[in-house]
N, C-alpha and C. Protein backbone atom coordinates (compact mmCIF):
# COMPACT_ATOMS: atom_id res chain seq x y z
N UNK A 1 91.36 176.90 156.19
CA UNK A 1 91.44 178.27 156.66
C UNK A 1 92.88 178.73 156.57
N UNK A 2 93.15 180.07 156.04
CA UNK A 2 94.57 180.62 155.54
C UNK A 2 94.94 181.61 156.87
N UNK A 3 96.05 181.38 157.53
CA UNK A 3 96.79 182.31 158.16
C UNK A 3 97.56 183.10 157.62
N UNK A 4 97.99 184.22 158.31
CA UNK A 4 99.04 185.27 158.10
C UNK A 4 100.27 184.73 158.32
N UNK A 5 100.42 183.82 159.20
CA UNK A 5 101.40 182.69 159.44
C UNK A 5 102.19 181.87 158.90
N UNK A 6 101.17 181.83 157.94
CA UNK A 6 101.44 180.57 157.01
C UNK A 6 103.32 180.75 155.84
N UNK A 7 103.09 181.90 155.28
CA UNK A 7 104.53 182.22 154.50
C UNK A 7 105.12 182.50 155.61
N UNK A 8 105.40 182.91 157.01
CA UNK A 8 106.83 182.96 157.65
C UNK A 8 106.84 181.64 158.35
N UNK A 9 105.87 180.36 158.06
CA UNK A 9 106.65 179.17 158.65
C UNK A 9 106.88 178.68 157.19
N UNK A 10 106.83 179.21 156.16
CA UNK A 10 107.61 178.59 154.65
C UNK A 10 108.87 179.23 154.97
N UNK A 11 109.08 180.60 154.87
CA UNK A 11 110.44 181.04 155.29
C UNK A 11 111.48 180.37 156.23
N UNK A 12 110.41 179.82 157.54
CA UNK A 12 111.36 179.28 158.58
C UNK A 12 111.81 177.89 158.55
N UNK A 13 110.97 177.25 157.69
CA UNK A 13 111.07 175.80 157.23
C UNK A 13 111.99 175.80 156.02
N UNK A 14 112.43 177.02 154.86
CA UNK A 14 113.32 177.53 154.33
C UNK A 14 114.46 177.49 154.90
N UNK A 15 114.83 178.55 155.74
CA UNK A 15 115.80 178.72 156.92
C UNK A 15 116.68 177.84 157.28
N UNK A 16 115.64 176.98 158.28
CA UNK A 16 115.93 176.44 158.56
C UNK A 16 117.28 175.01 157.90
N UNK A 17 116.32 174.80 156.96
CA UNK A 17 117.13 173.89 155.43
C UNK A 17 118.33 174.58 154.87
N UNK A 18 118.20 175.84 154.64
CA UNK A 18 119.54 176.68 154.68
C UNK A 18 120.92 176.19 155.90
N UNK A 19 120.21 176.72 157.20
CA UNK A 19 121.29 176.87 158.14
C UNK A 19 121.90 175.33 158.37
N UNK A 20 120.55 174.36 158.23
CA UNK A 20 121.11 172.82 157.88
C UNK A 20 122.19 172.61 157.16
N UNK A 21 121.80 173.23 155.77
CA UNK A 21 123.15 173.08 154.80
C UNK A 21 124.46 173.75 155.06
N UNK A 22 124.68 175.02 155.67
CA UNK A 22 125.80 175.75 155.57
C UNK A 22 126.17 174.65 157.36
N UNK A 23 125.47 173.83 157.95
CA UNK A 23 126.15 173.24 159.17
C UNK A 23 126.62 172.05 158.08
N UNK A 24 126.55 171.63 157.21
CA UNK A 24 126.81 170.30 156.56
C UNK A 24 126.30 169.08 157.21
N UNK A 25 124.56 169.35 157.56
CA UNK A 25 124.06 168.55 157.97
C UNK A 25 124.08 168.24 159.39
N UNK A 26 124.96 168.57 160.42
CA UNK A 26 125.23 168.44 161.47
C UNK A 26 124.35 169.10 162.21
N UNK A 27 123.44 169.68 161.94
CA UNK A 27 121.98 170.11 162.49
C UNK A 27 120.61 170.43 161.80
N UNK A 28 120.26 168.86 162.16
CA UNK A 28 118.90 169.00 161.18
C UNK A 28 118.09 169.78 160.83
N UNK A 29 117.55 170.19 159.94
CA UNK A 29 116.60 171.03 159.80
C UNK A 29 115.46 171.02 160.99
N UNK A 30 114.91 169.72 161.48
CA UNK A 30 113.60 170.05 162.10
C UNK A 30 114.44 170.23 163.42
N UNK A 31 115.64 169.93 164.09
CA UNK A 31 116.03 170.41 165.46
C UNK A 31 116.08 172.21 165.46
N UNK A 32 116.74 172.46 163.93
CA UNK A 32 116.74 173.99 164.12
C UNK A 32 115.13 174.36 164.56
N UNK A 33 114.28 174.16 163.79
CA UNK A 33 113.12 174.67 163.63
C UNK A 33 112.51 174.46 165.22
N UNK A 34 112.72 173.27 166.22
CA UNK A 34 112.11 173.21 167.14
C UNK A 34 113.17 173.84 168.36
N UNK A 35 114.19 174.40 167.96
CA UNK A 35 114.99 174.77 168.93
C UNK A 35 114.87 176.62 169.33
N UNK A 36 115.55 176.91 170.73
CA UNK A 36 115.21 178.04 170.95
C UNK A 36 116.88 179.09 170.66
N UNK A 37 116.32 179.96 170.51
CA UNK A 37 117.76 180.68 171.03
C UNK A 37 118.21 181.57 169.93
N UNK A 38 119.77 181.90 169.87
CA UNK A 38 120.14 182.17 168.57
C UNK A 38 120.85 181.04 168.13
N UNK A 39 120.98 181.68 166.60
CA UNK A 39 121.61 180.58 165.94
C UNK A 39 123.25 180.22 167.06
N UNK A 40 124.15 180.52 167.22
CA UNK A 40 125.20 180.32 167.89
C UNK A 40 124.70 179.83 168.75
N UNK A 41 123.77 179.83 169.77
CA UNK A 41 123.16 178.63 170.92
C UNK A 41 122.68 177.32 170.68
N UNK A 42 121.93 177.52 169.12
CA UNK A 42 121.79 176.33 168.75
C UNK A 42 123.12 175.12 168.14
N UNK A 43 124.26 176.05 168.09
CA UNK A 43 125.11 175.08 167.72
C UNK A 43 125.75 175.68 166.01
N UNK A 44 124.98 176.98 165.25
CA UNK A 44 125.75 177.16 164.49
C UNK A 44 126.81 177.83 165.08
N UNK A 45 128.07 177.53 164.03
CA UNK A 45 129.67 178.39 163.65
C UNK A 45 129.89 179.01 163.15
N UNK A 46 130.74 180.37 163.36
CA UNK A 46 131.12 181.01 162.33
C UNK A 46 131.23 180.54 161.21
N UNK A 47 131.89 179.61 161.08
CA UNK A 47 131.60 179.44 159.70
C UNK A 47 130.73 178.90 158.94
N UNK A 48 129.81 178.23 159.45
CA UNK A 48 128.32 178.10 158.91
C UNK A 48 127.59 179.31 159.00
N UNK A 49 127.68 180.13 159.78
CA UNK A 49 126.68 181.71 159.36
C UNK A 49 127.25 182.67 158.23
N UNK A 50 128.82 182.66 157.77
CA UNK A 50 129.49 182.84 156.63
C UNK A 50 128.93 182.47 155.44
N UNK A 51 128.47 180.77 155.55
CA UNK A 51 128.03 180.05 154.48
C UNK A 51 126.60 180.59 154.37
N UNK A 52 126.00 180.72 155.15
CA UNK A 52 124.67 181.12 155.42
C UNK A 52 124.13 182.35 155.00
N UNK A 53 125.00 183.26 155.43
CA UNK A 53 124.99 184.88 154.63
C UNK A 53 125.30 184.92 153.50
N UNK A 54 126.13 183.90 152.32
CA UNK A 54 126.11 184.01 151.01
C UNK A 54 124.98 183.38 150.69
N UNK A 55 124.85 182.29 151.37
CA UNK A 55 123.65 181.90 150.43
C UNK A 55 122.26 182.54 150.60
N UNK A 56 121.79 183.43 151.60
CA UNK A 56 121.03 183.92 152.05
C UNK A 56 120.69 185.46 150.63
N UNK A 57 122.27 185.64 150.97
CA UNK A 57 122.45 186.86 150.07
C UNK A 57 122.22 186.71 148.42
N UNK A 58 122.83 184.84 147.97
CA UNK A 58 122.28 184.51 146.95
C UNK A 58 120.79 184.30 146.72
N UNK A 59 119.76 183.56 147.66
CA UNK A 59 118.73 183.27 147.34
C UNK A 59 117.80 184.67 147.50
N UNK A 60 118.34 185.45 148.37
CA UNK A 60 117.25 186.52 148.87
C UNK A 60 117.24 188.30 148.13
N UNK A 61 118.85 187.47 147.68
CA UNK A 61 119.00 189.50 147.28
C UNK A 61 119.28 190.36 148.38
N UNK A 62 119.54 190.00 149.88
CA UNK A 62 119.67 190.82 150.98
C UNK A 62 121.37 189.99 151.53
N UNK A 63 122.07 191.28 151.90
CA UNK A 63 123.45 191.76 152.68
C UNK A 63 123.10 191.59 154.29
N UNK A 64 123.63 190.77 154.67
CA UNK A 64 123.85 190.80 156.10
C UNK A 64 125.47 190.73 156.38
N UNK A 65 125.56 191.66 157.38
CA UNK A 65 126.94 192.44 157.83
C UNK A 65 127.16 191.21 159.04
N UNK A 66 128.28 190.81 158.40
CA UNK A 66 129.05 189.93 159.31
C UNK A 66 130.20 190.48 160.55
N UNK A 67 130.23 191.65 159.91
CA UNK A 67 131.05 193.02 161.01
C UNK A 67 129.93 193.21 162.58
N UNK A 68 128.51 193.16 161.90
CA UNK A 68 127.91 193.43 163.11
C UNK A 68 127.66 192.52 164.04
N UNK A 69 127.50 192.71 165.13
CA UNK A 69 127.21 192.00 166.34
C UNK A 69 126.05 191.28 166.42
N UNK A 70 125.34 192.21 166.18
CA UNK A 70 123.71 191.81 166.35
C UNK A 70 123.82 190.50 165.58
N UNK A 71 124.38 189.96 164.20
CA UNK A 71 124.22 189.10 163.24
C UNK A 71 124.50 187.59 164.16
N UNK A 72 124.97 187.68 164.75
CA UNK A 72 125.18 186.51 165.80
C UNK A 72 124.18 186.42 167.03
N UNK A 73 123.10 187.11 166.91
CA UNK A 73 122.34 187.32 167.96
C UNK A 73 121.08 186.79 167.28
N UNK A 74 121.00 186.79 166.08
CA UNK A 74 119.71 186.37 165.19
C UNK A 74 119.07 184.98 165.72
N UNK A 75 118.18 184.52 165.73
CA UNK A 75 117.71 183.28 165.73
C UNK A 75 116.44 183.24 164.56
N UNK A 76 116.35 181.90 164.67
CA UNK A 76 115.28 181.61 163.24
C UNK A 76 114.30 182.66 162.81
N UNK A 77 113.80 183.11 164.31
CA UNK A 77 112.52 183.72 163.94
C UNK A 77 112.25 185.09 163.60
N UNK A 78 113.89 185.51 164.25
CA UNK A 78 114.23 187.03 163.70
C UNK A 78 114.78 186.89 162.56
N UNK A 79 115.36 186.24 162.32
CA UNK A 79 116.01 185.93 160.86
C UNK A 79 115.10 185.52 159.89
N UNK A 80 113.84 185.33 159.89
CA UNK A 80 113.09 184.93 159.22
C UNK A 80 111.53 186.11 159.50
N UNK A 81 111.78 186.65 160.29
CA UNK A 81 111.17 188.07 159.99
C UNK A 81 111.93 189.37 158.94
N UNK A 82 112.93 188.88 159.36
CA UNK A 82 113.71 190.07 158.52
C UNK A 82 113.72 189.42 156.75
N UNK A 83 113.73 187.98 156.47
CA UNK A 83 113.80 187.47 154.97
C UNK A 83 112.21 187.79 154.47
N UNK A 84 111.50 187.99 155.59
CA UNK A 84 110.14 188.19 155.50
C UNK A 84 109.63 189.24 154.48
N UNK A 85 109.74 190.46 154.31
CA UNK A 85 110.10 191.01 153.28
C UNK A 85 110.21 191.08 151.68
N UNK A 86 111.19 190.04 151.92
CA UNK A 86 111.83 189.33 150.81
C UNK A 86 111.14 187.93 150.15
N UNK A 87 110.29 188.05 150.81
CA UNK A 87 109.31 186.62 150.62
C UNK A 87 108.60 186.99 148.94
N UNK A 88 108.42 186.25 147.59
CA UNK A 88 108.04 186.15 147.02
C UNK A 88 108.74 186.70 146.02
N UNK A 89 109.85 187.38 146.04
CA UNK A 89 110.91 187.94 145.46
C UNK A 89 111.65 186.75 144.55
N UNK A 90 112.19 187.23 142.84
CA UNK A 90 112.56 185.90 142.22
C UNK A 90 114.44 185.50 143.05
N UNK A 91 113.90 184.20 143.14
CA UNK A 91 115.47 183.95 143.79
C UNK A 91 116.42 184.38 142.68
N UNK A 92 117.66 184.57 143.08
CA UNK A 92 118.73 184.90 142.59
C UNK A 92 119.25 183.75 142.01
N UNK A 93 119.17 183.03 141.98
CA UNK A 93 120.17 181.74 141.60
C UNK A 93 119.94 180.65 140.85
């Protein structure tokens, strides 16, 4: 049986492997995925959400403003509603 569900936990299981990489491993993919909060609560850094917004911007084709506030307020699931969108789109890279 197929959920509506199903592509935004590919996105978030995506994501997640992303924000893993721009931490350089220092936060696993499945802790992101089972953790609450925003990303900065979970333990990303500025400079892993830097790394994160290029590559985001590389794989997705979408600009996230590092000027704004809100961008530090994101957590997986808003951040992965908003790539939501962008789901099926050819990666950039």
């Amino acid at each position: 049986m197929s959920t509506a569900q199903e592509p935004a936990t590919g996105i978030r299981a995506r994501l997640a492997g992303l924000i893993s990489d721009a931490m350089d491993g220092q936060i696993a993919a499945a802790e992101i995925l089972t953790g609450r909060g925003t990303l900065t609560e979970l333990g990303v850094t500025s400079l892993a959400l830097l790394r994160l917004a290029d590559n985001l911007e590389e794989e997705y084709g979408i600009e996230l403003d590092l000027a704004d506030p809100a961008f530090y307020q994101e957590s997986v699931d808003s951040l992965a509603a908003r790539l939501g969108g962008h789901e099926g789109r050819e990666p950039h890279g």
